[in-house]
PDB file of N, CA and C in Angstrom:
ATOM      1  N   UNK A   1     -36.089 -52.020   7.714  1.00  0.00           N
ATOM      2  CA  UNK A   1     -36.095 -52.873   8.869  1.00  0.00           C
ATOM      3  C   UNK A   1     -34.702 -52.891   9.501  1.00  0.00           C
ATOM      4  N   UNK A   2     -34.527 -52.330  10.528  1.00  0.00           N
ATOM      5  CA  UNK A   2     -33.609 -52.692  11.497  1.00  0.00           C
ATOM      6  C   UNK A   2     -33.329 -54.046  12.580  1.00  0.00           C
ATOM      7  N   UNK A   3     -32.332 -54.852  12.053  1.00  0.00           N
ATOM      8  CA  UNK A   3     -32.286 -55.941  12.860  1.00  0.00           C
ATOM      9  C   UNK A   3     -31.005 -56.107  13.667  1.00  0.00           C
ATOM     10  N   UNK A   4     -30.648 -56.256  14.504  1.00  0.00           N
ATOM     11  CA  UNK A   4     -29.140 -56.330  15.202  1.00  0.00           C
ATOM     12  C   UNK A   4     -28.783 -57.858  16.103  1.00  0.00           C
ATOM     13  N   UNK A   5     -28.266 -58.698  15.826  1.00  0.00           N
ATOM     14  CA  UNK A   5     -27.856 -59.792  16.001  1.00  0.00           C
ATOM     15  C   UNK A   5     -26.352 -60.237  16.845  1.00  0.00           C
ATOM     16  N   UNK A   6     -26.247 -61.127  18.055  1.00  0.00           N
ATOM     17  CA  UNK A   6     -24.922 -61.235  18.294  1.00  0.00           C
ATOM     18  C   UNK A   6     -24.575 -62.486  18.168  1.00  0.00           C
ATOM     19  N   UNK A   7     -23.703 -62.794  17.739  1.00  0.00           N
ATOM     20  CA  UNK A   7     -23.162 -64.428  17.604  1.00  0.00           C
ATOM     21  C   UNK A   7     -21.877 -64.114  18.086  1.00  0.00           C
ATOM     22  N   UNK A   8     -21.801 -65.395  18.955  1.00  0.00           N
ATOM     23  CA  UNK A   8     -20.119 -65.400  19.866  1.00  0.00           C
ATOM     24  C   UNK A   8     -19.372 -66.822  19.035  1.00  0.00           C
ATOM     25  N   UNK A   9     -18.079 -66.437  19.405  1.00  0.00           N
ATOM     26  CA  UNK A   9     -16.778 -67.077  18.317  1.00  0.00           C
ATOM     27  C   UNK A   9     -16.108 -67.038  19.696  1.00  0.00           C
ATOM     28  N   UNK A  10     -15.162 -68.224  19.398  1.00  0.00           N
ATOM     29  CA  UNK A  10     -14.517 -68.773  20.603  1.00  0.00           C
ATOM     30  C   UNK A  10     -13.274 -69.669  19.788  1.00  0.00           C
ATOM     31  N   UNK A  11     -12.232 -69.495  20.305  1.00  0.00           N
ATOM     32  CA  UNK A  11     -11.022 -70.580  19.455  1.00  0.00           C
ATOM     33  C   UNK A  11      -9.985 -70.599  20.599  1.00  0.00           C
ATOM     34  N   UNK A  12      -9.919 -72.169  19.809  1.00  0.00           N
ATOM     35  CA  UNK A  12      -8.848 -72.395  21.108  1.00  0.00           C
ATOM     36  C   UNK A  12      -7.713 -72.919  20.483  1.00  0.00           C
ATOM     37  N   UNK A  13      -6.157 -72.940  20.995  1.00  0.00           N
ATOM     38  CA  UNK A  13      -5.255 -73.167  19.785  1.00  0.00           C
ATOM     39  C   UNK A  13      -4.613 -73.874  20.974  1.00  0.00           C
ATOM     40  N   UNK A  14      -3.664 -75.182  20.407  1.00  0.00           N
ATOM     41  CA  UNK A  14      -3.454 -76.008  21.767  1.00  0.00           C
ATOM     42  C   UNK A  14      -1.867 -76.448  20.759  1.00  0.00           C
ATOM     43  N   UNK A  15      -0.693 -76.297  21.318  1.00  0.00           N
ATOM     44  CA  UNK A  15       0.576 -76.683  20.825  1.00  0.00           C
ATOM     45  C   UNK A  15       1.081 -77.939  21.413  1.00  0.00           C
ATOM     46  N   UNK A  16       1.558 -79.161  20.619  1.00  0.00           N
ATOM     47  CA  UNK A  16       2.517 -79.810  20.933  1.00  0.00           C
ATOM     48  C   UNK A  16       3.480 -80.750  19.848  1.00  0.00           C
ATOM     49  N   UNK A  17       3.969 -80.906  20.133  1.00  0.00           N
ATOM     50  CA  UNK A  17       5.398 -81.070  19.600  1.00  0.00           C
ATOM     51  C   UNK A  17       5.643 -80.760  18.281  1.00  0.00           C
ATOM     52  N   UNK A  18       5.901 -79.236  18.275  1.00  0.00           N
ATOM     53  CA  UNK A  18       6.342 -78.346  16.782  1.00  0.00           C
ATOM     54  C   UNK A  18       4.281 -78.328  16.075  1.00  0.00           C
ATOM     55  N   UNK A  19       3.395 -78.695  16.435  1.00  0.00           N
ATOM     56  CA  UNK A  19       1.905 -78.806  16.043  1.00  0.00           C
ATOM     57  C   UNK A  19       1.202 -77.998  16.358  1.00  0.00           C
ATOM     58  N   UNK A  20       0.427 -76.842  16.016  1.00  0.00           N
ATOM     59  CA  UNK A  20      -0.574 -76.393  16.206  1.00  0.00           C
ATOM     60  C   UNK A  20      -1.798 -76.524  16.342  1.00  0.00           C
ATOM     61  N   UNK A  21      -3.060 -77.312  17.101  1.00  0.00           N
ATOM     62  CA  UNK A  21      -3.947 -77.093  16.161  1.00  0.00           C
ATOM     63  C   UNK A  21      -4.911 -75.996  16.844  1.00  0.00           C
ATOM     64  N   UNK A  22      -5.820 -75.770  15.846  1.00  0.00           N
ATOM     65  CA  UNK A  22      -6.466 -74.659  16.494  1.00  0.00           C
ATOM     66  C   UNK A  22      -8.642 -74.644  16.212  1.00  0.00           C
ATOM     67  N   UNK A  23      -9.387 -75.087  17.126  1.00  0.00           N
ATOM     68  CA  UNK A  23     -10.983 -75.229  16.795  1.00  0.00           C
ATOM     69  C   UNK A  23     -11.443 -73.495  17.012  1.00  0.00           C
ATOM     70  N   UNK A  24     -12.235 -73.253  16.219  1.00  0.00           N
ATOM     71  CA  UNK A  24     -12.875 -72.218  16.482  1.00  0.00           C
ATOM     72  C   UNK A  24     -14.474 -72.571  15.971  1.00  0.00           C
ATOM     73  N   UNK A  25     -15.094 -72.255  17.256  1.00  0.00           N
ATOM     74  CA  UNK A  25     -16.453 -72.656  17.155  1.00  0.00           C
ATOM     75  C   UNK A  25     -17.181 -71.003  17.435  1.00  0.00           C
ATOM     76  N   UNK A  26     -18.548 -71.147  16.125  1.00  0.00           N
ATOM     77  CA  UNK A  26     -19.078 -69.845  16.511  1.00  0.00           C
ATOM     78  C   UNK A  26     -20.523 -70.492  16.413  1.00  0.00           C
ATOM     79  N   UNK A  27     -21.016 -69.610  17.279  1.00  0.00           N
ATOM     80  CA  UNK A  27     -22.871 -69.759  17.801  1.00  0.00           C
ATOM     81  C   UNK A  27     -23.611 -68.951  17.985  1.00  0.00           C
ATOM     82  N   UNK A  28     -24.370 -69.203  16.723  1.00  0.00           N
ATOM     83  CA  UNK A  28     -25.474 -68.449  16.222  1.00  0.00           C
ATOM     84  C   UNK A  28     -26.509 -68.206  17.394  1.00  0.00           C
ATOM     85  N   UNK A  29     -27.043 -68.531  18.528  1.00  0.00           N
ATOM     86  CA  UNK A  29     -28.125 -68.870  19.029  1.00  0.00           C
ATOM     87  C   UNK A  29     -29.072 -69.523  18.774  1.00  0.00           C
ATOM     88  N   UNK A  30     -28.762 -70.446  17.632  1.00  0.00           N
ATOM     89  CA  UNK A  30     -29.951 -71.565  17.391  1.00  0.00           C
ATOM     90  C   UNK A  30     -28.667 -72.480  16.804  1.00  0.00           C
ATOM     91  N   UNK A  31     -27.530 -72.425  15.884  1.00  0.00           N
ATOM     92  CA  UNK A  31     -26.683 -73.205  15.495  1.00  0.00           C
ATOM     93  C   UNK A  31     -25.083 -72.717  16.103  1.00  0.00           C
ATOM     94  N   UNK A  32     -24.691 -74.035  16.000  1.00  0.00           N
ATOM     95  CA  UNK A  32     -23.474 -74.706  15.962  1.00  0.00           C
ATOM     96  C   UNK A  32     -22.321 -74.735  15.236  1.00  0.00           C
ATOM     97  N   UNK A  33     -21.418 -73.558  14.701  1.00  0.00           N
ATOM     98  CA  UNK A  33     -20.768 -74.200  13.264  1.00  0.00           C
ATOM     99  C   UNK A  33     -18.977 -74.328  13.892  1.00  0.00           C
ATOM    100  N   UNK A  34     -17.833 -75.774  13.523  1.00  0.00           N
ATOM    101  CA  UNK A  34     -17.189 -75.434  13.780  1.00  0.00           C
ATOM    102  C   UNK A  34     -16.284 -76.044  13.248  1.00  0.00           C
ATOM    103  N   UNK A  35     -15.223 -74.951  13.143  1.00  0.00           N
ATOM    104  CA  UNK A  35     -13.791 -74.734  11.962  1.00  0.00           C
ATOM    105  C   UNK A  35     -12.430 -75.255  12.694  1.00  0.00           C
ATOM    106  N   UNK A  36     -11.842 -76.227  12.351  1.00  0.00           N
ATOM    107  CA  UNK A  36     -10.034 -76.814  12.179  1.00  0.00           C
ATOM    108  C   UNK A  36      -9.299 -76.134  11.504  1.00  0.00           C
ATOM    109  N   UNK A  37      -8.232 -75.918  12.385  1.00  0.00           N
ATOM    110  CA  UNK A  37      -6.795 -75.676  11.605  1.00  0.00           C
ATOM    111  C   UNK A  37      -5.349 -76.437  11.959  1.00  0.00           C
ATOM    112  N   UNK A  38      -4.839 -77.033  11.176  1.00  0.00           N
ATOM    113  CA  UNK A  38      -3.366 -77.285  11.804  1.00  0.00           C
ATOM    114  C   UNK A  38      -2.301 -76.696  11.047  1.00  0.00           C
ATOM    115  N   UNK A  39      -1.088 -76.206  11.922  1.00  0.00           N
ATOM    116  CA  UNK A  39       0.162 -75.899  11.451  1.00  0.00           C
ATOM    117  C   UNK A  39       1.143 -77.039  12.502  1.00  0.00           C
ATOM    118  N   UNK A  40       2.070 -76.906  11.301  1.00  0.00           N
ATOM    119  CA  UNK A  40       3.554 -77.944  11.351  1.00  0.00           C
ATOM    120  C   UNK A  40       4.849 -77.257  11.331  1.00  0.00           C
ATOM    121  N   UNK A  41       5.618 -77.284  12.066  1.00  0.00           N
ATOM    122  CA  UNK A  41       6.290 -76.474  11.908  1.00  0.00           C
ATOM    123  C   UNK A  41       7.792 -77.389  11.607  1.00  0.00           C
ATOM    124  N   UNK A  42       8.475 -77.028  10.264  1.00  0.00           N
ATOM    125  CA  UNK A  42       9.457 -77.353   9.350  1.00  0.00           C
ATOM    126  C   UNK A  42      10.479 -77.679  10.663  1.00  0.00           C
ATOM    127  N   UNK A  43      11.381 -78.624  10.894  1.00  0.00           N
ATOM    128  CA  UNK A  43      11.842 -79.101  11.722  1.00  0.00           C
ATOM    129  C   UNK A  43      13.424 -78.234  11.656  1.00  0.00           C
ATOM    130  N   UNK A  44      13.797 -77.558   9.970  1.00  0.00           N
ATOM    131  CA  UNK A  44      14.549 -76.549  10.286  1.00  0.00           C
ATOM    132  C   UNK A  44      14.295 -75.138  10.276  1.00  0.00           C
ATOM    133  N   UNK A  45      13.199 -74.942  10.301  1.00  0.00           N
ATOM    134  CA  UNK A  45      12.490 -73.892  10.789  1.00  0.00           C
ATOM    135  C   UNK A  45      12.909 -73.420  12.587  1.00  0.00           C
ATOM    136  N   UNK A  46      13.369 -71.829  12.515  1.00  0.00           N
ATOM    137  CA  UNK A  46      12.918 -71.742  14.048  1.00  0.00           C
ATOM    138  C   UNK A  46      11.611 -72.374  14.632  1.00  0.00           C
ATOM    139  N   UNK A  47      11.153 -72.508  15.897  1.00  0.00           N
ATOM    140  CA  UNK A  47      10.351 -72.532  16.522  1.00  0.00           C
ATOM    141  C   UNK A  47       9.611 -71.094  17.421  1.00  0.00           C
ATOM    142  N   UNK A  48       8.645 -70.433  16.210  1.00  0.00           N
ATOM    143  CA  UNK A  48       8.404 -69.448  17.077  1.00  0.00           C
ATOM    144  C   UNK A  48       6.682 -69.748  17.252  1.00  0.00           C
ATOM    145  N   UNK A  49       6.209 -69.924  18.428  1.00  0.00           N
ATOM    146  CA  UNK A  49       4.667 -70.415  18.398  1.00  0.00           C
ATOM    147  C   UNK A  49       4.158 -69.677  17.981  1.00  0.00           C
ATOM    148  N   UNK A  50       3.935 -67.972  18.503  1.00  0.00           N
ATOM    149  CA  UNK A  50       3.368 -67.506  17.591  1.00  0.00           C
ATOM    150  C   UNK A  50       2.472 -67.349  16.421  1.00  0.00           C
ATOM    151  N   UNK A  51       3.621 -67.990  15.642  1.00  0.00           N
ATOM    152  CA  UNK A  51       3.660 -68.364  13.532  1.00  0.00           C
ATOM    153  C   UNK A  51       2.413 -69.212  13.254  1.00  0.00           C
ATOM    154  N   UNK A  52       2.661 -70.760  14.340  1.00  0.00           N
ATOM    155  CA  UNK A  52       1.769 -71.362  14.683  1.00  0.00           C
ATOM    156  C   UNK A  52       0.838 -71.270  14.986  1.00  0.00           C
ATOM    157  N   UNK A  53       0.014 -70.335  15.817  1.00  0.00           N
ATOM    158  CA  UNK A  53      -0.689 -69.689  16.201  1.00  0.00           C
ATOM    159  C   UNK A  53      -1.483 -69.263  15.137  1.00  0.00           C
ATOM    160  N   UNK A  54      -0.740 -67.864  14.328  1.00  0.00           N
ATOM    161  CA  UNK A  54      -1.348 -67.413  13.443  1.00  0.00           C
ATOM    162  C   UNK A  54      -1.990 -68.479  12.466  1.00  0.00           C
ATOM    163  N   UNK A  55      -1.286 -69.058  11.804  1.00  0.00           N
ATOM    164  CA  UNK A  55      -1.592 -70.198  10.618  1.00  0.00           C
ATOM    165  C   UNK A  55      -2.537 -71.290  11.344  1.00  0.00           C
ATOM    166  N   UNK A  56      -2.403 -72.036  12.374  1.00  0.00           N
ATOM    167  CA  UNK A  56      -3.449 -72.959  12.661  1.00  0.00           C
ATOM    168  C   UNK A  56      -4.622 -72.020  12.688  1.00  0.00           C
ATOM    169  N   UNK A  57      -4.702 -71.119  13.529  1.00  0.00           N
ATOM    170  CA  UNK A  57      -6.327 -69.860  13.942  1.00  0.00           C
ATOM    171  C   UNK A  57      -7.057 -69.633  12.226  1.00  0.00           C
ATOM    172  N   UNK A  58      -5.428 -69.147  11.301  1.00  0.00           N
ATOM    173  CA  UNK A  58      -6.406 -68.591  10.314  1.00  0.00           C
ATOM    174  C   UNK A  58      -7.170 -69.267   9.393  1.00  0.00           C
ATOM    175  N   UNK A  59      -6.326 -71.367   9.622  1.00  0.00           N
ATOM    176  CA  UNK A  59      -6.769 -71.893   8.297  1.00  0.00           C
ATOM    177  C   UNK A  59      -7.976 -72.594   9.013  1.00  0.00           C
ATOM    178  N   UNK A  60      -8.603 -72.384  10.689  1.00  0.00           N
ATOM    179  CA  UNK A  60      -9.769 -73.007  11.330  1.00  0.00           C
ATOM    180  C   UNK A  60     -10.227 -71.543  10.794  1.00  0.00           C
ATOM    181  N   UNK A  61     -10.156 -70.467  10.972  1.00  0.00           N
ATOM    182  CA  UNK A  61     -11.388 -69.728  10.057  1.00  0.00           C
ATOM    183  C   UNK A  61     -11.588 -69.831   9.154  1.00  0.00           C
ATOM    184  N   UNK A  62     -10.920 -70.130   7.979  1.00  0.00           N
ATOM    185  CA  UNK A  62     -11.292 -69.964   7.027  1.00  0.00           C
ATOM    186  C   UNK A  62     -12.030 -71.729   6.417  1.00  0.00           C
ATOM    187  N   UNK A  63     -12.209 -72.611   7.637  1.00  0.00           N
ATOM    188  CA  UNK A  63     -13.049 -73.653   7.226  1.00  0.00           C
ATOM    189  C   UNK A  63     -13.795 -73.376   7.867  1.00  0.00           C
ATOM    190  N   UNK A  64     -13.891 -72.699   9.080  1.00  0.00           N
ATOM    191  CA  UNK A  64     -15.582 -72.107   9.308  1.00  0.00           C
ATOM    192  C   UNK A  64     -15.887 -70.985   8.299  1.00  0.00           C
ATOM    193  N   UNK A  65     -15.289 -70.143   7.754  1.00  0.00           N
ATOM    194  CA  UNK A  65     -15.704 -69.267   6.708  1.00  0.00           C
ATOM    195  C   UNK A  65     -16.690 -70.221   5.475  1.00  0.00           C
ATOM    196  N   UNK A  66     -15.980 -71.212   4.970  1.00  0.00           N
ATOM    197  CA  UNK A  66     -16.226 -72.026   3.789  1.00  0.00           C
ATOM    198  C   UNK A  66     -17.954 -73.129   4.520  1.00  0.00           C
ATOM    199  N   UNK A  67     -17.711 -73.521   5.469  1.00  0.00           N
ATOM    200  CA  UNK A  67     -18.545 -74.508   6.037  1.00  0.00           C
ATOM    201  C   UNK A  67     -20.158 -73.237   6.054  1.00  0.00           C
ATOM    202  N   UNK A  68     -20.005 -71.768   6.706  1.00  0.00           N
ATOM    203  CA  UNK A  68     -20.917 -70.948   6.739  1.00  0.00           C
ATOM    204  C   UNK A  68     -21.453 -70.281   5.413  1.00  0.00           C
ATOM    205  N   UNK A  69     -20.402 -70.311   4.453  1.00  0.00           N
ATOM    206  CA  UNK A  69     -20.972 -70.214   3.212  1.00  0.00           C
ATOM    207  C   UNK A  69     -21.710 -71.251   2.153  1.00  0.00           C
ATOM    208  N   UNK A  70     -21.353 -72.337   2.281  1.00  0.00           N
ATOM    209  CA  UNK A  70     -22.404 -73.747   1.929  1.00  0.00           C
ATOM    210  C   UNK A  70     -23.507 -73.271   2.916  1.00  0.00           C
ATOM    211  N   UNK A  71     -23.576 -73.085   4.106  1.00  0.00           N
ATOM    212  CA  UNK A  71     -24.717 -72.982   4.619  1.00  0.00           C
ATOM    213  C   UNK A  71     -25.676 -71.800   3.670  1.00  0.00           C
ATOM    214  N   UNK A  72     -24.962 -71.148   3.481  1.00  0.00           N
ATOM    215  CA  UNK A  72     -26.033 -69.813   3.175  1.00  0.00           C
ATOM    216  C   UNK A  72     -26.305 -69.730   1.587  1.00  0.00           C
ATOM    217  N   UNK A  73     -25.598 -70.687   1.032  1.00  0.00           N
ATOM    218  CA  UNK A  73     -25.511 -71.164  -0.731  1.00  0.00           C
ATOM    219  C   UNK A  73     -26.772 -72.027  -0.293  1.00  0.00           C
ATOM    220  N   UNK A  74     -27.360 -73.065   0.104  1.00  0.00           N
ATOM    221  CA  UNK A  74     -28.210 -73.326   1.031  1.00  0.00           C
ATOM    222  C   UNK A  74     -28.974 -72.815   0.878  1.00  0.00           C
ATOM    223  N   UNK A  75     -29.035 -72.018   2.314  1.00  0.00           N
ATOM    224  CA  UNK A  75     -30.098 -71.391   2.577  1.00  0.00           C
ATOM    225  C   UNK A  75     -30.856 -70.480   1.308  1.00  0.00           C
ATOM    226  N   UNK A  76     -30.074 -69.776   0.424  1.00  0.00           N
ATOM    227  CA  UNK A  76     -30.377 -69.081  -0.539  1.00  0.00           C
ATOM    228  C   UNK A  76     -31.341 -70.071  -1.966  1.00  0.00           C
ATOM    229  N   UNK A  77     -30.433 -71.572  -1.968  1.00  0.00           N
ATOM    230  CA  UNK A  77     -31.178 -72.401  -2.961  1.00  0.00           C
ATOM    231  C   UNK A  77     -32.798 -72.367  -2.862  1.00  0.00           C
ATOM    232  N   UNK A  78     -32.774 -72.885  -1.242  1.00  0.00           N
ATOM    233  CA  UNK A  78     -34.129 -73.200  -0.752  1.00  0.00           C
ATOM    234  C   UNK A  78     -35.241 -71.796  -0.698  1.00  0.00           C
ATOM    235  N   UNK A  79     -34.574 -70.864  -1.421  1.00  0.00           N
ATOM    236  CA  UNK A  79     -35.629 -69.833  -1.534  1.00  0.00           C
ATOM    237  C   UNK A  79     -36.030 -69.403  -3.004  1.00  0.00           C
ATOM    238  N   UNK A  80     -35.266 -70.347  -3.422  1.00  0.00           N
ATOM    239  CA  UNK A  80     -35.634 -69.358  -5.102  1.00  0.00           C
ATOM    240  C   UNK A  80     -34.433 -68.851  -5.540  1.00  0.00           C
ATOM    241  N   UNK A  81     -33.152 -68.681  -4.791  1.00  0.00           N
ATOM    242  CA  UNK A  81     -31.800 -67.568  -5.440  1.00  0.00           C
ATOM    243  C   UNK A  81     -30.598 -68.048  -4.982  1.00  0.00           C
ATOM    244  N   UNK A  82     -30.921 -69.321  -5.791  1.00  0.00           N
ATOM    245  CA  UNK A  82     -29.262 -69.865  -5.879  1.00  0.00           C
ATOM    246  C   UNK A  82     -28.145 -69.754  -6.417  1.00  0.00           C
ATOM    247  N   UNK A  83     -27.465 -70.021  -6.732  1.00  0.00           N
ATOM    248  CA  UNK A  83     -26.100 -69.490  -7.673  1.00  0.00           C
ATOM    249  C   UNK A  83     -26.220 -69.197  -9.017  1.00  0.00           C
ATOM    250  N   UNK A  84     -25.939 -68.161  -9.739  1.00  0.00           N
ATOM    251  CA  UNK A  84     -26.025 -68.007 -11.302  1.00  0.00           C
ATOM    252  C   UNK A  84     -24.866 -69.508 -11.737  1.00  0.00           C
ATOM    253  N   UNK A  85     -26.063 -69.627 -12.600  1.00  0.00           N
ATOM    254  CA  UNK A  85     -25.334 -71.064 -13.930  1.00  0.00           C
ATOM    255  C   UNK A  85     -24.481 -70.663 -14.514  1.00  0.00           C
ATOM    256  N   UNK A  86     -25.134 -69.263 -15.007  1.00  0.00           N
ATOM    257  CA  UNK A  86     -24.173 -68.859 -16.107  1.00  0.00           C
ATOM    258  C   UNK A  86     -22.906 -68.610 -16.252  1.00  0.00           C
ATOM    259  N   UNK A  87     -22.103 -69.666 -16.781  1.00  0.00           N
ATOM    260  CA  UNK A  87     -20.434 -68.784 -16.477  1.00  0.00           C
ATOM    261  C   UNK A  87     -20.093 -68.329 -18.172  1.00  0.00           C
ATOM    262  N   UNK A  88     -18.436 -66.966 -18.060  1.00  0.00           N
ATOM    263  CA  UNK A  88     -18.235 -66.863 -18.742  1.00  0.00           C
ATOM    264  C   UNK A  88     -16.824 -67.402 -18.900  1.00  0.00           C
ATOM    265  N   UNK A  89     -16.733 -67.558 -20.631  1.00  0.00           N
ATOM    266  CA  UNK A  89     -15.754 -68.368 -20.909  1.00  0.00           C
ATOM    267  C   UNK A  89     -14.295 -68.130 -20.198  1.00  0.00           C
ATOM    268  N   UNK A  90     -13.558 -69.233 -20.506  1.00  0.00           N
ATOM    269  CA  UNK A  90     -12.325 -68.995 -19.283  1.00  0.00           C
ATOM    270  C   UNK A  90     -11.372 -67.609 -20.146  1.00  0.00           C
ATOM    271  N   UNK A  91     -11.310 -67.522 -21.015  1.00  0.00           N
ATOM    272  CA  UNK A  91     -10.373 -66.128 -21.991  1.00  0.00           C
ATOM    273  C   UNK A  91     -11.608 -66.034 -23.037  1.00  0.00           C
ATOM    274  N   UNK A  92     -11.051 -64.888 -23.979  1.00  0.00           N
ATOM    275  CA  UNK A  92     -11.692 -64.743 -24.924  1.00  0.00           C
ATOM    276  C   UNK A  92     -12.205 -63.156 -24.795  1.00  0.00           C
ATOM    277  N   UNK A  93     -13.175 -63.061 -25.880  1.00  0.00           N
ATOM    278  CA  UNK A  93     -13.892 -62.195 -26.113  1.00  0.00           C
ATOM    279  C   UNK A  93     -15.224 -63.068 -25.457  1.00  0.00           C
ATOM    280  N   UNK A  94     -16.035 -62.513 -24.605  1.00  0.00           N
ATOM    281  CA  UNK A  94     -17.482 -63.342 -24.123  1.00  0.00           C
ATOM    282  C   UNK A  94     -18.560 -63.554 -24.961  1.00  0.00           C
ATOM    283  N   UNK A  95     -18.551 -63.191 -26.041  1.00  0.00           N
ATOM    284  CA  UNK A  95     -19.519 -63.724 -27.420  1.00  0.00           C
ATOM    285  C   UNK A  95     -18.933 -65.229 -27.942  1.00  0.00           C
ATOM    286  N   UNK A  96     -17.481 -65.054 -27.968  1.00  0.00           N
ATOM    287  CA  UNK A  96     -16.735 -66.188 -28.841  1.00  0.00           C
ATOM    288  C   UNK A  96     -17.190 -67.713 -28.628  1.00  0.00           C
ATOM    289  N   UNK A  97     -17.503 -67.640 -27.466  1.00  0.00           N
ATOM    290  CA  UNK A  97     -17.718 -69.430 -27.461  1.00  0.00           C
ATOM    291  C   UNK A  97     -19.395 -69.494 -27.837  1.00  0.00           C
ATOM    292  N   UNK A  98     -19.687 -68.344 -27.893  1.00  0.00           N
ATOM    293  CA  UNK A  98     -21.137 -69.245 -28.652  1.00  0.00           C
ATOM    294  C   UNK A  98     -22.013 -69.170 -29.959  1.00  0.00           C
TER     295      UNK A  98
END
């Protein structure tokens, strides 16, 4: 089965005083999902926005990254194939703890 899908992503990063913040909203065509970021910038730090830029944008993706993966941990429960239980021990040989 061939399926091809477009979802649009949009971010907007807005500076003021030494602050970054940055929303990035992406849309599925039926949903809504959308990701925050802020950067601060060290008061003896240069001021290059930029920096700001980068770091507010990447840490609003990566809470829309995290927010779209609960979704699909989710979506996956509600079918039958949710997360393996099983973990293995934190060190060791993987027989040892049991």
């Amino acid at each position: 089965m061939t399926r091809t899908a477009e979802w649009r992503m949009g971010l907007v990063l807005v500076e003021e005083d030494g602050t970054t913040k940055a929303r990035v909203v992406l849309d599925t065509g039926t949903t809504t999902y959308t990701g925050h970021g802020v950067a601060r910038c060290n008061p003896q730090d240069l001021d290059i926005p930029e920096i700001g830029d980068e770091l507010a944008a990447s840490r609003a993706m990566k809470d829309l990254a995290s927010k779209l993966m609960r979704e699909a941990n989710r979506d996956l429960e509600s079918v039958g194939a949710g997360p393996d239980t099983v973990t293995a021990p934190p060190y060791g040989w993987p027989g040892a703890a049991t």
